[in-house]
PDB file of N, CA and C in Angstrom:
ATOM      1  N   UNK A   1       0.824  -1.199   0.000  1.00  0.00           N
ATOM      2  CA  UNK A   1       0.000   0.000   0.000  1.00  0.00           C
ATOM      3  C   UNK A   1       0.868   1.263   0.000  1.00  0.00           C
ATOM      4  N   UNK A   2       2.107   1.303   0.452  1.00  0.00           N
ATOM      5  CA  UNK A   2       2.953   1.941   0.795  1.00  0.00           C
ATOM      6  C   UNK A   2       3.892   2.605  -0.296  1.00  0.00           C
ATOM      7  N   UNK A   3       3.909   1.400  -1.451  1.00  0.00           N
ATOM      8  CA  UNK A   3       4.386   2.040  -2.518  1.00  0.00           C
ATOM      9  C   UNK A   3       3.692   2.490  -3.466  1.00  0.00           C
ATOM     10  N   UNK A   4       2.100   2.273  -3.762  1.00  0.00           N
ATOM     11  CA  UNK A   4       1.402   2.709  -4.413  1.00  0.00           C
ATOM     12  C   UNK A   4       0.698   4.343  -4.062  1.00  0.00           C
ATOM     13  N   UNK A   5       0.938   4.559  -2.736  1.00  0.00           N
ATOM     14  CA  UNK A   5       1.160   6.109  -2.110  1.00  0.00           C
ATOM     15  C   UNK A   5       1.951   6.605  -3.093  1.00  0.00           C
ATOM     16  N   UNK A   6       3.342   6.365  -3.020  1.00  0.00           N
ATOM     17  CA  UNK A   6       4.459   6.858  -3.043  1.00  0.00           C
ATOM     18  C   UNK A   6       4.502   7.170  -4.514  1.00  0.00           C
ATOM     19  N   UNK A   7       4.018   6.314  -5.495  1.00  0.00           N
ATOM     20  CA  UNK A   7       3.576   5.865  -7.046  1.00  0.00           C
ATOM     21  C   UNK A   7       2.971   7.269  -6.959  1.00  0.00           C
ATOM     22  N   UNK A   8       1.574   7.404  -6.562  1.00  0.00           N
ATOM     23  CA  UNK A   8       0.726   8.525  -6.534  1.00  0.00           C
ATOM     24  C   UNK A   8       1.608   9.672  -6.301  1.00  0.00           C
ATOM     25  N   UNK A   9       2.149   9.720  -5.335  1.00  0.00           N
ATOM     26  CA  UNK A   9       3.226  11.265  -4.774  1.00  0.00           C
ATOM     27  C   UNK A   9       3.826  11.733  -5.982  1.00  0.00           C
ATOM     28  N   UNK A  10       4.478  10.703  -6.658  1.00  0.00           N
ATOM     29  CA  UNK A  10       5.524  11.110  -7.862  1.00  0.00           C
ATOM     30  C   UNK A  10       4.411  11.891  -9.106  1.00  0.00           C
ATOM     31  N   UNK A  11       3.494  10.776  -9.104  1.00  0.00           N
ATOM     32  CA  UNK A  11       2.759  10.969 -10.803  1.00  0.00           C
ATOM     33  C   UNK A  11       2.171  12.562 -10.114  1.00  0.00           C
ATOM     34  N   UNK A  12       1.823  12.723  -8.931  1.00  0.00           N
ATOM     35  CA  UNK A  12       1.061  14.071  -8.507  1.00  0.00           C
ATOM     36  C   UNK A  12       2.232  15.354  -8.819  1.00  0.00           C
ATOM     37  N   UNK A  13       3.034  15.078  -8.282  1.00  0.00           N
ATOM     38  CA  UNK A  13       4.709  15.788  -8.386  1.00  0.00           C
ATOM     39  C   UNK A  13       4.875  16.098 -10.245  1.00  0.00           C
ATOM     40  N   UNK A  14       4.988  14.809 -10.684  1.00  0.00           N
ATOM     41  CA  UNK A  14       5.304  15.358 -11.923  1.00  0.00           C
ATOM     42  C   UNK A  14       4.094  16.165 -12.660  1.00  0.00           C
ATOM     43  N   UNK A  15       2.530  15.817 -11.945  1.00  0.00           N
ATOM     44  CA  UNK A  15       1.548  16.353 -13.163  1.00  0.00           C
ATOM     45  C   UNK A  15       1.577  17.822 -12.798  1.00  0.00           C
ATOM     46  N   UNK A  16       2.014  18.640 -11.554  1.00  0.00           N
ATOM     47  CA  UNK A  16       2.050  19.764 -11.228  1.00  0.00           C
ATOM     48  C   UNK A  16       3.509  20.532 -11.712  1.00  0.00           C
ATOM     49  N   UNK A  17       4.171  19.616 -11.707  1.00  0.00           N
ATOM     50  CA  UNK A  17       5.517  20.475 -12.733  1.00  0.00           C
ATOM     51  C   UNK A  17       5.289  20.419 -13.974  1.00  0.00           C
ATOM     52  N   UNK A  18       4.519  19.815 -14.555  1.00  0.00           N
ATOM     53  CA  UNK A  18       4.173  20.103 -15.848  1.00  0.00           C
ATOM     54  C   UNK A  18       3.615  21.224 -16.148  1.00  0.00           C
ATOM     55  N   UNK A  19       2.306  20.933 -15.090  1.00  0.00           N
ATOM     56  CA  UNK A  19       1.313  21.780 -15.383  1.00  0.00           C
ATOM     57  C   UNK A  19       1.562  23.476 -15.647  1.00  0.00           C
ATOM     58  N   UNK A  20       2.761  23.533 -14.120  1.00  0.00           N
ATOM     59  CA  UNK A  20       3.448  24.872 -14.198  1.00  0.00           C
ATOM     60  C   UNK A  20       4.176  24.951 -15.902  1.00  0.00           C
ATOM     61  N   UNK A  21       4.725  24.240 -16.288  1.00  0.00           N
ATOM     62  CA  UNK A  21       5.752  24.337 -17.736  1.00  0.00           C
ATOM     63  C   UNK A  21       4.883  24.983 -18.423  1.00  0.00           C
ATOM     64  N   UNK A  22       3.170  24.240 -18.640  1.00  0.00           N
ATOM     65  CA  UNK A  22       2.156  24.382 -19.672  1.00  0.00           C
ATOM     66  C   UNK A  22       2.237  25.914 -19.463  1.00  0.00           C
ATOM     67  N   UNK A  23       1.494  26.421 -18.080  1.00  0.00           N
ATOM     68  CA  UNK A  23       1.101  28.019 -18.046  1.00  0.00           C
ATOM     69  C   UNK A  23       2.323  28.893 -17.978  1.00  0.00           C
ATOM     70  N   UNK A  24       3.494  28.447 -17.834  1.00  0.00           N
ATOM     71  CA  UNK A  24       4.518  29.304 -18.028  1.00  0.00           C
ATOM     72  C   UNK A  24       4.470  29.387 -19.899  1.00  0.00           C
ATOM     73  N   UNK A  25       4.522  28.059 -20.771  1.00  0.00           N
ATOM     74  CA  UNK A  25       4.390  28.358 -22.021  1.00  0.00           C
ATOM     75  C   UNK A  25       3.398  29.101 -23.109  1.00  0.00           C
ATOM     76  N   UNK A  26       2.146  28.785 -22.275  1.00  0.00           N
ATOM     77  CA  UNK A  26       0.694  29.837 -22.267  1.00  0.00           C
ATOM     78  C   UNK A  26       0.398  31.201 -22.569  1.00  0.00           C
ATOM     79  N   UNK A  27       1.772  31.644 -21.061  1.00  0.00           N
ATOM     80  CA  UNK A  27       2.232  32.976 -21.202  1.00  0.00           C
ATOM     81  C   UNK A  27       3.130  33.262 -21.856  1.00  0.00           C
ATOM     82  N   UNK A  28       3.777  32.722 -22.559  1.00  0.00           N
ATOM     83  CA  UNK A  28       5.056  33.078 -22.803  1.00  0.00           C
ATOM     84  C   UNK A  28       4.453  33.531 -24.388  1.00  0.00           C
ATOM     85  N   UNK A  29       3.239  32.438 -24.938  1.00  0.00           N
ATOM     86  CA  UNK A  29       2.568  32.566 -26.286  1.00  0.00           C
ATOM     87  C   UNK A  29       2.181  34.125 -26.380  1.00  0.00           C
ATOM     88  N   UNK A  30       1.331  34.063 -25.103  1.00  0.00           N
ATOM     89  CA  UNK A  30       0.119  35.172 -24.847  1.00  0.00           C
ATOM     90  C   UNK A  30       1.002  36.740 -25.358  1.00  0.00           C
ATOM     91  N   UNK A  31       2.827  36.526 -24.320  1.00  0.00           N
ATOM     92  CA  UNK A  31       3.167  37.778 -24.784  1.00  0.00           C
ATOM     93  C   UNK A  31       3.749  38.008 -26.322  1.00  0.00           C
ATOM     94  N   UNK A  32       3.492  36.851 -26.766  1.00  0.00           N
ATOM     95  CA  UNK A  32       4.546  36.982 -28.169  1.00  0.00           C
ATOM     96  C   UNK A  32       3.624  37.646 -29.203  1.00  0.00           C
ATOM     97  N   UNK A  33       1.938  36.537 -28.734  1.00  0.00           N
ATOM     98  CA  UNK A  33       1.402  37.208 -29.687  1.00  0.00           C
ATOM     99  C   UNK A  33       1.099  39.034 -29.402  1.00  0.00           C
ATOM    100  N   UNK A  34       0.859  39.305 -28.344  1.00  0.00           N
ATOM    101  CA  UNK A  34       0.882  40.710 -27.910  1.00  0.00           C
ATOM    102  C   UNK A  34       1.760  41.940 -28.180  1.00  0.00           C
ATOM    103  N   UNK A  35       3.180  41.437 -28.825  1.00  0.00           N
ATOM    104  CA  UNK A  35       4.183  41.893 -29.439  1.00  0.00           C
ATOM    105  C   UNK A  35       3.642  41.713 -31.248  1.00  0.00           C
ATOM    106  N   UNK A  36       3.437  40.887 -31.577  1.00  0.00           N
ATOM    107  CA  UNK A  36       3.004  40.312 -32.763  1.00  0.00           C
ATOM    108  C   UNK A  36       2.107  41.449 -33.242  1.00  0.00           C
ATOM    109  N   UNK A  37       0.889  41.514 -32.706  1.00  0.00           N
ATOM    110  CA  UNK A  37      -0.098  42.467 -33.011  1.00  0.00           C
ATOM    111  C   UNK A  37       0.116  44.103 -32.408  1.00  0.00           C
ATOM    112  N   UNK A  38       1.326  44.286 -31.565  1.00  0.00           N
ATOM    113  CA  UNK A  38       1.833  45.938 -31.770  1.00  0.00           C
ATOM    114  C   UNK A  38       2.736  46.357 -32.395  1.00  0.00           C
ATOM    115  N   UNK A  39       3.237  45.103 -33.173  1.00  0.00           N
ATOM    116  CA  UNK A  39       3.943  45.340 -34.357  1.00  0.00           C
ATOM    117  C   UNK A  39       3.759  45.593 -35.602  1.00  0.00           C
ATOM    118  N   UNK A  40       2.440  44.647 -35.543  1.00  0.00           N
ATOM    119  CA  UNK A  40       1.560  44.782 -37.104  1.00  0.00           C
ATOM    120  C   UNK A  40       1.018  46.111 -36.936  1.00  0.00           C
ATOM    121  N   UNK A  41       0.458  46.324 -35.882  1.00  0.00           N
ATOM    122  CA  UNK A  41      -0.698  47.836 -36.138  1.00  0.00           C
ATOM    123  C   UNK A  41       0.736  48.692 -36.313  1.00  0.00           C
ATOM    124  N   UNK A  42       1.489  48.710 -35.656  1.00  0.00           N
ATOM    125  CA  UNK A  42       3.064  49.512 -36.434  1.00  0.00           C
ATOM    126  C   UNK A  42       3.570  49.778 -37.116  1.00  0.00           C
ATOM    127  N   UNK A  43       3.387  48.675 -38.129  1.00  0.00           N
ATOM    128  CA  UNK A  43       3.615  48.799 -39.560  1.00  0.00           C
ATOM    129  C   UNK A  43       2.832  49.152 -40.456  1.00  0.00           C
ATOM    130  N   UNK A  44       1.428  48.910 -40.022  1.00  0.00           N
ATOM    131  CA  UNK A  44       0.345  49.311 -40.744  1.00  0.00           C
ATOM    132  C   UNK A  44       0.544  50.600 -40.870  1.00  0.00           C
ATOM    133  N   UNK A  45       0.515  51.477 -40.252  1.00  0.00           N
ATOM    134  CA  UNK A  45      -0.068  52.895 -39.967  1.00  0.00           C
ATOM    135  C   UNK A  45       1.248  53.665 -39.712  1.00  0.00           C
ATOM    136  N   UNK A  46       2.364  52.854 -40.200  1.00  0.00           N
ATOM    137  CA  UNK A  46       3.750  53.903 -40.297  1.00  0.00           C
ATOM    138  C   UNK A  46       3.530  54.550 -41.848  1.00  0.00           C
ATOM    139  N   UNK A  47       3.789  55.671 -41.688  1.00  0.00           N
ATOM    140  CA  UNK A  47       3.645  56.258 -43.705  1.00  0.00           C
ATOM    141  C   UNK A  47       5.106  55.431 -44.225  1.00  0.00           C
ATOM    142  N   UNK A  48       5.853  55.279 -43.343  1.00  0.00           N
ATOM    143  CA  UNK A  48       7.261  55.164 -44.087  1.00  0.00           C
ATOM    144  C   UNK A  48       7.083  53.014 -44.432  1.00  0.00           C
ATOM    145  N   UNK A  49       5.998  52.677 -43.909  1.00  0.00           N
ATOM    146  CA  UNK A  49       6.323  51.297 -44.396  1.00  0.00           C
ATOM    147  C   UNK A  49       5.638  50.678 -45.544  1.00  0.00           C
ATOM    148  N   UNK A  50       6.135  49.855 -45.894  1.00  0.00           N
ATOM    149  CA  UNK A  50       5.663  49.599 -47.584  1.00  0.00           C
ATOM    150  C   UNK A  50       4.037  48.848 -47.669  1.00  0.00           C
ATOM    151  N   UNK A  51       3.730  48.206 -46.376  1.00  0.00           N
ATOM    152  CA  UNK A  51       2.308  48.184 -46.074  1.00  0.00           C
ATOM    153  C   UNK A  51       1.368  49.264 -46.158  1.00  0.00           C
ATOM    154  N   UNK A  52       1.775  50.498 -45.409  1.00  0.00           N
ATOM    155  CA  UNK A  52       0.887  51.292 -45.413  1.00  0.00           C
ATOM    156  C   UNK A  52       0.964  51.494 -46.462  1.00  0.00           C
ATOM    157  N   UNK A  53       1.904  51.861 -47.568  1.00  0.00           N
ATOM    158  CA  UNK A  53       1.549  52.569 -48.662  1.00  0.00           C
ATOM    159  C   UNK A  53       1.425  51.631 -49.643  1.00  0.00           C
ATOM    160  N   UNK A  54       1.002  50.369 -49.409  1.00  0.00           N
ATOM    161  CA  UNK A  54       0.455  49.394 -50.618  1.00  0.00           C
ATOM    162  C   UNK A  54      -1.212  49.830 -50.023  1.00  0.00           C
ATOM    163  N   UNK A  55      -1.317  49.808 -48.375  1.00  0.00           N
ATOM    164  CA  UNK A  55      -2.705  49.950 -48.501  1.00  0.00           C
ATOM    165  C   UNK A  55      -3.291  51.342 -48.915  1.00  0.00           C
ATOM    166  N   UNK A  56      -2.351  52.386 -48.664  1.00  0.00           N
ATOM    167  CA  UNK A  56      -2.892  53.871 -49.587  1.00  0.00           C
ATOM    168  C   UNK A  56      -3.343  53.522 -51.300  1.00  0.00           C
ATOM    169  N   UNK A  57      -2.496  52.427 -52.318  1.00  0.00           N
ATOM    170  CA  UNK A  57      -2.415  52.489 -53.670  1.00  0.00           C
ATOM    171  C   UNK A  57      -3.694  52.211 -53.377  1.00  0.00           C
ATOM    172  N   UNK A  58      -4.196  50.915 -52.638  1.00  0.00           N
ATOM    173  CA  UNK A  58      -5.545  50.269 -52.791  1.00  0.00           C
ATOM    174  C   UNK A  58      -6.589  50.723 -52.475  1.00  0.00           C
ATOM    175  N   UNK A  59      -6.511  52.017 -51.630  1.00  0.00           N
ATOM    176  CA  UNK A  59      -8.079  52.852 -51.191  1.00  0.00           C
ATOM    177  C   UNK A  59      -7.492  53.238 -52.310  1.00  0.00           C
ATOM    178  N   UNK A  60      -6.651  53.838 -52.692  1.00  0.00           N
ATOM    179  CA  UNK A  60      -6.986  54.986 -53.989  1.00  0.00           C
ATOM    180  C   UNK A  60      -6.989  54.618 -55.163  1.00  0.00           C
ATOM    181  N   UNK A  61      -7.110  53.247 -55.286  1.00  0.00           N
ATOM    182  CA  UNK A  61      -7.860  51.941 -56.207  1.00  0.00           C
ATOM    183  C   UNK A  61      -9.542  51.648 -55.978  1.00  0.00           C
ATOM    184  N   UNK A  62      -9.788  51.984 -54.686  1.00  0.00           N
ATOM    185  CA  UNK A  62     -11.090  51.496 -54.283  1.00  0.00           C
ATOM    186  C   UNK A  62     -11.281  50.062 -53.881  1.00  0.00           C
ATOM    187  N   UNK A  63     -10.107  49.747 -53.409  1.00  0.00           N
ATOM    188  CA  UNK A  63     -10.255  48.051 -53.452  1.00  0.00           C
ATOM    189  C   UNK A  63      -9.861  47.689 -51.508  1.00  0.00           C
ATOM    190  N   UNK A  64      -9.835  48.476 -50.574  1.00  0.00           N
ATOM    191  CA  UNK A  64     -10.210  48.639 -49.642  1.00  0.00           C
ATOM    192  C   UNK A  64     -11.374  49.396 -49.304  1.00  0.00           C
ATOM    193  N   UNK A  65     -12.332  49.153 -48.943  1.00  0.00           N
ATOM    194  CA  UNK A  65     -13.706  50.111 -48.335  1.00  0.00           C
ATOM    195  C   UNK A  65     -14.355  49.640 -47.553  1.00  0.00           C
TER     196      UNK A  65
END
């Protein structure tokens, strides 16, 4: 009975160090994408980047509206 405790202790041990790995990797996503998307709106709406001014040709195409 004694080692099937002990069985349990470990598998409990390891499913909580995992678990921490998972939400440390979770976050780690959460900030990348959060960088990801203040980068894009960055580039969007810089005049000097070649996005914004492909999307200027295309309103003044009419093909954004």
């Amino acid at each position: 009975m004694e080692e099937q405790r002990e069985a349990l202790r470990k598998i409990i041990k390891t499913l909580a160090v995992k678990n921490e790995e998972i939400q440390s990797f979770i976050y780690s996503l959460k900030q990348m994408l959060l960088n990801v998307e203040a980068n894009s709106a960055k580039v969007r709406y810089e005049p000097d980047s070649k996005a914004f001014g492909v999307g200027v040709a295309y309103r003044s195409l009419g093909r954004f509206e």
